[in-house]
N, C-alpha and C. Protein backbone atom coordinates (compact mmCIF):
# COMPACT_ATOMS: atom_id res chain seq x y z
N UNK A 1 -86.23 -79.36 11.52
CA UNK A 1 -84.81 -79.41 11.81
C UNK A 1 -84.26 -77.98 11.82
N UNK A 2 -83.81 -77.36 13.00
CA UNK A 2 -82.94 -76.16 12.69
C UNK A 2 -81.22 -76.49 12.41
N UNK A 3 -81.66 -75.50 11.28
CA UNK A 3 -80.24 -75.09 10.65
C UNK A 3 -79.29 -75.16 11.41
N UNK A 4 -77.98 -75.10 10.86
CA UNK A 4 -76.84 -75.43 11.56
C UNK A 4 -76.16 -73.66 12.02
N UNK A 5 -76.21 -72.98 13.09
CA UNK A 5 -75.88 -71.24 12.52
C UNK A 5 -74.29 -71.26 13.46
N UNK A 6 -73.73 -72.40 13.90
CA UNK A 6 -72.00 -72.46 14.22
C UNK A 6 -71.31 -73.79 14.31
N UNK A 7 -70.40 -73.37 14.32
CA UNK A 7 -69.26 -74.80 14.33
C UNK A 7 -67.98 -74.49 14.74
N UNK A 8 -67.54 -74.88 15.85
CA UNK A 8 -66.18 -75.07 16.38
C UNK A 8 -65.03 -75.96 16.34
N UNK A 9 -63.94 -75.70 15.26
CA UNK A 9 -63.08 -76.83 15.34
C UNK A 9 -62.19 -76.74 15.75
N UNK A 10 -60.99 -77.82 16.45
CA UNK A 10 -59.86 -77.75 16.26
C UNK A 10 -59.05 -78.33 15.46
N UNK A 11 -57.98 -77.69 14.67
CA UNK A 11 -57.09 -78.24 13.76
C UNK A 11 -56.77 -79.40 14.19
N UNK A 12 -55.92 -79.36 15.16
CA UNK A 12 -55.23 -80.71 15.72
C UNK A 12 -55.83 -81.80 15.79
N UNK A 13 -57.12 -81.69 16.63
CA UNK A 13 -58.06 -82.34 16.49
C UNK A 13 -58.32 -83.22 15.16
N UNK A 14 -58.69 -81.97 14.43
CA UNK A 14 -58.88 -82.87 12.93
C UNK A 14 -58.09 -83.48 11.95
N UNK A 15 -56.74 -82.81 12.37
CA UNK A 15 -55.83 -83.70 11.72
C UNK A 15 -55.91 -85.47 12.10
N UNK A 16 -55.76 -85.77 13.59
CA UNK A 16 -55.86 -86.82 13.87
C UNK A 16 -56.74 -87.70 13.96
N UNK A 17 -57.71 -86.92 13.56
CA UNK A 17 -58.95 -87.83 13.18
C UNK A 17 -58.52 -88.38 11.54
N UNK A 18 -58.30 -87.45 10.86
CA UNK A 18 -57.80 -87.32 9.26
C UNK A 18 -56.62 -88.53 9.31
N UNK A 19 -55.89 -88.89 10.28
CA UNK A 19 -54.66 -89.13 10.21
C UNK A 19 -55.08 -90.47 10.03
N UNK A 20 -56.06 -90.89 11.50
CA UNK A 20 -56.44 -92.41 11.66
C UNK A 20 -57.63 -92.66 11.07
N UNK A 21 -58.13 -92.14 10.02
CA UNK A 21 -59.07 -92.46 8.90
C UNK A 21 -58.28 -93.13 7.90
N UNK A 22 -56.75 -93.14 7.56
CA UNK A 22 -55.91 -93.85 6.30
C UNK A 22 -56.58 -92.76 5.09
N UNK A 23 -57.43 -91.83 5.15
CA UNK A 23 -57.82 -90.96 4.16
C UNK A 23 -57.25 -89.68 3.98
N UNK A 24 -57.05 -89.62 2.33
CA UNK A 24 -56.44 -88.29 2.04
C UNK A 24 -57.47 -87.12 2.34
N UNK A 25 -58.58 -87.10 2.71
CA UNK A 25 -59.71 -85.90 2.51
C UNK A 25 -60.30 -86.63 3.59
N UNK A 26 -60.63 -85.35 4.88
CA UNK A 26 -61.77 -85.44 5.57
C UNK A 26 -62.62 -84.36 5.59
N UNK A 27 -63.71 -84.74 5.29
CA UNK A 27 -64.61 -83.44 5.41
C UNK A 27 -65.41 -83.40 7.20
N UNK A 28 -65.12 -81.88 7.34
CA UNK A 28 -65.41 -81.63 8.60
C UNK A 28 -66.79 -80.95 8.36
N UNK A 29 -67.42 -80.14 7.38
CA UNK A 29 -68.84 -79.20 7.34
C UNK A 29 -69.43 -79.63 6.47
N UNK A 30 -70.57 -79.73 6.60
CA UNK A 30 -71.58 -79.67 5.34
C UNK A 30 -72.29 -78.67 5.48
N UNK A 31 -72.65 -77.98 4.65
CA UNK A 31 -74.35 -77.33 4.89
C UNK A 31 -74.18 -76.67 2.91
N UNK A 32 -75.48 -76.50 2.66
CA UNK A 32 -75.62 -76.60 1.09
C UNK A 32 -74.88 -75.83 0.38
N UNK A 33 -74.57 -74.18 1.37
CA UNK A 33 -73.76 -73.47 0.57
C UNK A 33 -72.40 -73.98 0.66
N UNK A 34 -72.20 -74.87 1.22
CA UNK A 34 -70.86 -75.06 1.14
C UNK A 34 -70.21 -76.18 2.55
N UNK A 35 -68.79 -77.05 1.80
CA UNK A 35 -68.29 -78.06 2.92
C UNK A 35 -67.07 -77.52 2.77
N UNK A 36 -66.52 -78.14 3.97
CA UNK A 36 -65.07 -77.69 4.14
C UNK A 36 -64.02 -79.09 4.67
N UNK A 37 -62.75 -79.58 4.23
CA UNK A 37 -62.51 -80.54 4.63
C UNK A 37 -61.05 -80.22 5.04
N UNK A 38 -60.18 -81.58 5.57
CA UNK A 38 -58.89 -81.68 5.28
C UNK A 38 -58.20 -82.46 4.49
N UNK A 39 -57.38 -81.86 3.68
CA UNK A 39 -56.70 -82.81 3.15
C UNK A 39 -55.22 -82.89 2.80
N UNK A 40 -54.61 -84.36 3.00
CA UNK A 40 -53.46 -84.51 3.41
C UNK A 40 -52.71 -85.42 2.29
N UNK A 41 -51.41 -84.67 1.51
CA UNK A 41 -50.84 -85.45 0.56
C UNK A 41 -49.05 -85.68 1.37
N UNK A 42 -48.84 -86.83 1.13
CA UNK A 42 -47.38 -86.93 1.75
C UNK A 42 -46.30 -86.56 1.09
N UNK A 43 -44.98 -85.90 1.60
CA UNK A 43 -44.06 -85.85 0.56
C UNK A 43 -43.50 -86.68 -0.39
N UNK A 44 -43.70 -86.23 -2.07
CA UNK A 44 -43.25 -87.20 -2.77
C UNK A 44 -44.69 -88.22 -3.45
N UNK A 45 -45.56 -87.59 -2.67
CA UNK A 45 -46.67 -88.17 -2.93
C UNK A 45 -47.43 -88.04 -4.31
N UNK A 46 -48.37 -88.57 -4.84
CA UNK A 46 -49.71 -87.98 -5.68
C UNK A 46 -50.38 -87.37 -5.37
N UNK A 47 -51.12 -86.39 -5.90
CA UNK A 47 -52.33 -85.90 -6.23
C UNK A 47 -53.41 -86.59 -6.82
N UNK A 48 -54.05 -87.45 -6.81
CA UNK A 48 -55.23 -88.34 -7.27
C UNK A 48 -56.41 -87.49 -7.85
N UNK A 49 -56.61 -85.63 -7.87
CA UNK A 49 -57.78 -85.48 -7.30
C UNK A 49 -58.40 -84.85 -9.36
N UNK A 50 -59.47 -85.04 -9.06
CA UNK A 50 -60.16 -84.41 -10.71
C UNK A 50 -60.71 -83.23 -10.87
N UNK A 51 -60.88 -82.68 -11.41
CA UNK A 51 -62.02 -81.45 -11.52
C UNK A 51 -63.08 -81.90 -10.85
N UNK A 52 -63.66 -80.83 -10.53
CA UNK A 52 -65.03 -80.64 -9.22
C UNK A 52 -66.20 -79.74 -10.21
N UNK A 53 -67.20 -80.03 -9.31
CA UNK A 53 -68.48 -79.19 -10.09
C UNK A 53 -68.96 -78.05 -8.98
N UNK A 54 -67.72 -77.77 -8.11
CA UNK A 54 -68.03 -76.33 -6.98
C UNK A 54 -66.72 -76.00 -7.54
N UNK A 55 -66.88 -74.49 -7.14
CA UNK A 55 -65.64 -73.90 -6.63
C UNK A 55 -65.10 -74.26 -5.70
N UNK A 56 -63.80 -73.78 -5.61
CA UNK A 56 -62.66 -74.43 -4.58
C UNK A 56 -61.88 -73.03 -3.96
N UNK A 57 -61.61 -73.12 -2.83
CA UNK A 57 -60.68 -72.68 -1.84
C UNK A 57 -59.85 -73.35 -1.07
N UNK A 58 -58.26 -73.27 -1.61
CA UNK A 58 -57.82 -74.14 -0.68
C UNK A 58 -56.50 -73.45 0.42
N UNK A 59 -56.08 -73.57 1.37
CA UNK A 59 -55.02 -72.91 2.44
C UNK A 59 -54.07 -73.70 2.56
N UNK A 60 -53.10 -73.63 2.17
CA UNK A 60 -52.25 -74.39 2.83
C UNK A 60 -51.87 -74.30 4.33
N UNK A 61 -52.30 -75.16 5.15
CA UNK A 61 -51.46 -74.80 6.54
C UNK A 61 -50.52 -75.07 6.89
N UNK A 62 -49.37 -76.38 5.92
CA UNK A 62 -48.10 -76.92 6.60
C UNK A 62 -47.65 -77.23 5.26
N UNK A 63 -46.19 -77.49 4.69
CA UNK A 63 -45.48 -78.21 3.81
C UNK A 63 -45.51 -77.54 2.26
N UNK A 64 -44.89 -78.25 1.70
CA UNK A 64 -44.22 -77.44 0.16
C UNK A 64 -45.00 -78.08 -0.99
N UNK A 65 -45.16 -77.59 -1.96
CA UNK A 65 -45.56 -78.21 -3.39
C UNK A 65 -45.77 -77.53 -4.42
N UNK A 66 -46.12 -78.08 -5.28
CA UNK A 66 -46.01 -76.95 -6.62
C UNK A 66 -47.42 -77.10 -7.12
N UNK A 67 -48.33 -76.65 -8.02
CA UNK A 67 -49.68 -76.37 -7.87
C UNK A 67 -49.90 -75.76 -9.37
N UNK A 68 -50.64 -77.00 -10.30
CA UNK A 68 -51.11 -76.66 -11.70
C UNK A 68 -52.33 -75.96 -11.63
N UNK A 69 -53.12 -75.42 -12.01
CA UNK A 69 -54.59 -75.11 -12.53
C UNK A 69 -54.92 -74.38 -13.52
N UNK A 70 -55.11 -75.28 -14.33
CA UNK A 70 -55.37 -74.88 -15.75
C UNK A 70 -53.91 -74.32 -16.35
N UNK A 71 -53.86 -73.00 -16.89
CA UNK A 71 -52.45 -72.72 -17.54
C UNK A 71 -51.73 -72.30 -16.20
N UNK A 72 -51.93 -72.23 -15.07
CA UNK A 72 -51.23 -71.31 -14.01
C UNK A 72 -50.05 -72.71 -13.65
N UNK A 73 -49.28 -72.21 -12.92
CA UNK A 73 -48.25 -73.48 -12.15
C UNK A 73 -47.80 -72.62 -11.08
N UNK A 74 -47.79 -72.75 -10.00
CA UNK A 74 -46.78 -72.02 -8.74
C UNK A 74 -46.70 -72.51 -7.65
N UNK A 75 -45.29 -72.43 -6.95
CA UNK A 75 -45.24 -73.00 -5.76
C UNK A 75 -45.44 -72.45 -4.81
N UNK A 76 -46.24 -73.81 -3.48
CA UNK A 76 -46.95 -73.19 -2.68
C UNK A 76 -46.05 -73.71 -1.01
N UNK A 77 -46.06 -73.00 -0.17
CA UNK A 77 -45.98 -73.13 1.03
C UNK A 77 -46.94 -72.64 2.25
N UNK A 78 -46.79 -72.84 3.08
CA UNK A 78 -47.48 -72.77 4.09
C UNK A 78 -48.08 -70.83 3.98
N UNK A 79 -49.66 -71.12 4.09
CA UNK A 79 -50.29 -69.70 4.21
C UNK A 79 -50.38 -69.70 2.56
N UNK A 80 -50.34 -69.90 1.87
CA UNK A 80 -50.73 -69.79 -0.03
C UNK A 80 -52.09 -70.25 0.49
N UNK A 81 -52.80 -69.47 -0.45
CA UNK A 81 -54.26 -69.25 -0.65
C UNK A 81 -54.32 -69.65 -2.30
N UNK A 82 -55.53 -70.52 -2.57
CA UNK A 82 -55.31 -70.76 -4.13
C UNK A 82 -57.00 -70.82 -4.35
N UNK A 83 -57.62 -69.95 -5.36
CA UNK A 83 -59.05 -70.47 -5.70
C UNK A 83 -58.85 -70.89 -7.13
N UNK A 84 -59.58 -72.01 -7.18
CA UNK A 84 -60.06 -73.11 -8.49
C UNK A 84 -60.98 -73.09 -8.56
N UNK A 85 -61.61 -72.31 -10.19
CA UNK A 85 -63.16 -72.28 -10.68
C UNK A 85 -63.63 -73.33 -10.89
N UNK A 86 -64.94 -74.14 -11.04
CA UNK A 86 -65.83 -75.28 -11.26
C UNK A 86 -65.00 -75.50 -12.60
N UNK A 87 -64.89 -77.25 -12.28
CA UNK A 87 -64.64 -77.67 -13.72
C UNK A 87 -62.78 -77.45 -13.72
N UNK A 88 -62.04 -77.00 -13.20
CA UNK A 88 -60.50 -76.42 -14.12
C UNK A 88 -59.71 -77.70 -13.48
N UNK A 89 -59.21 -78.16 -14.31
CA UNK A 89 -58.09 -79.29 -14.02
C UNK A 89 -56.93 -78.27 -13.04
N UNK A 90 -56.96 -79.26 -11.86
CA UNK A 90 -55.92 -78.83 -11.15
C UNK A 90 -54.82 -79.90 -10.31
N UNK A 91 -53.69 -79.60 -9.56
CA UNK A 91 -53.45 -80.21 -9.15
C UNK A 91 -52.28 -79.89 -8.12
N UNK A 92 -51.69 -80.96 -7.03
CA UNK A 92 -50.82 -80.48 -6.23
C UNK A 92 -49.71 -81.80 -6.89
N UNK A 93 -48.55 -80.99 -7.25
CA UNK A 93 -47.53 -82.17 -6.90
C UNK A 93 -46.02 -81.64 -6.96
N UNK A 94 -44.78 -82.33 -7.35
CA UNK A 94 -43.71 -82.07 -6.50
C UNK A 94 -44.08 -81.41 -5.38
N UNK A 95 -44.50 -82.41 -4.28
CA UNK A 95 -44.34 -82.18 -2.84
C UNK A 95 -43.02 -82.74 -2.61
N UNK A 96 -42.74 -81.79 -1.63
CA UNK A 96 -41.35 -81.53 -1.20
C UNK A 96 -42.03 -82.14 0.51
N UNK A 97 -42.69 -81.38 1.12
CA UNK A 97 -42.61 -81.77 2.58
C UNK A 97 -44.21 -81.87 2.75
N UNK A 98 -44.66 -83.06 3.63
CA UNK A 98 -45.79 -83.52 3.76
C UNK A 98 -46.65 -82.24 3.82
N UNK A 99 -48.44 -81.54 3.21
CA UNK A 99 -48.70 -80.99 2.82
C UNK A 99 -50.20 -81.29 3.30
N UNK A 100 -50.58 -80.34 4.48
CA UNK A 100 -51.90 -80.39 4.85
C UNK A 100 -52.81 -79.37 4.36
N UNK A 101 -53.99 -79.32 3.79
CA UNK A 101 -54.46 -78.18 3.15
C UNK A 101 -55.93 -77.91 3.80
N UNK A 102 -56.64 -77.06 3.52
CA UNK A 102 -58.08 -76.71 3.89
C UNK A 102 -58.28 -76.51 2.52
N UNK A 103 -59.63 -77.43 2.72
CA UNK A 103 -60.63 -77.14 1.52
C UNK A 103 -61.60 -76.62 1.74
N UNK A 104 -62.55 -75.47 0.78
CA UNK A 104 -63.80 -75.40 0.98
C UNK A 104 -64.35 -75.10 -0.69
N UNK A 105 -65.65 -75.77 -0.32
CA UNK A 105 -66.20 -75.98 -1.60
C UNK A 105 -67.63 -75.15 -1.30
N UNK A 106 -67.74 -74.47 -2.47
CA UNK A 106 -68.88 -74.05 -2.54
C UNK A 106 -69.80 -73.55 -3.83
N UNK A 107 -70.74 -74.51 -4.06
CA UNK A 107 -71.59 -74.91 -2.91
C UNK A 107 -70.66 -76.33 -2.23
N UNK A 108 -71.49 -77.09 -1.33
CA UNK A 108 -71.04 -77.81 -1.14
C UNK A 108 -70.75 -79.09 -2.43
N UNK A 109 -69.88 -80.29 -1.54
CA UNK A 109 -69.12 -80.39 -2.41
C UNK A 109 -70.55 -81.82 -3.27
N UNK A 110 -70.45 -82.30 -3.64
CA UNK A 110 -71.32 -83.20 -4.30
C UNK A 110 -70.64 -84.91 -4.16
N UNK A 111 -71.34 -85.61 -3.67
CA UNK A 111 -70.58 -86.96 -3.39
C UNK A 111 -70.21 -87.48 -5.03
């Protein structure tokens, strides 16, 4: 099997795939060092999500919220960059306006 050495996405694209899945998280990459997904919380919504056993990178690309991890708290809007070490309780909430994010985990993420 050869390796995977590119991948082309479009956002839009994946939003609406994300959209008509009814799922908060779509993952678009795998490969061992690392996956990358979307994920989508509505305004007013929950955060459901737990500590992870990868590191985390996440982008906001659209909407408002406020953002625990571990002792930190700050609010995020569109273009906030946030990394979460393995293991740290985190979370997104007071969302203010529906809130699409990029994830990437690495390594990848572990089912």
């Amino acid at each position: 099997m050869t390796p995977m050495r590119t991948g082309f996405y479009d956002l839009s694209s994946l939003l609406k795939i994300q959209s008509a899945s009814g799922k908060r998280y779509l993952e678009f990459l795998r490969i061992p060092p690392m996956s990358a997904g979307i994920y989508v919380l509505p305004a007013g919504g929950a955060d459901p999500q737990k500590p992870h056993s990868q590191d985390e990178l996440y982008y906001v690309i659209k909407g408002k919220a406020r953002f625990k991890a571990g002792d930190e708290d700050r609010e995020l809007s569109s273009s906030s960059l946030i990394f979460v070490a393995t293991n740290l309780e985190h979370r997104f909430y007071d969302i203010s306006e529906d809130l699409e994010v990029l994830v990437f985990f690495a390594p990848a993420e572990s089912d």
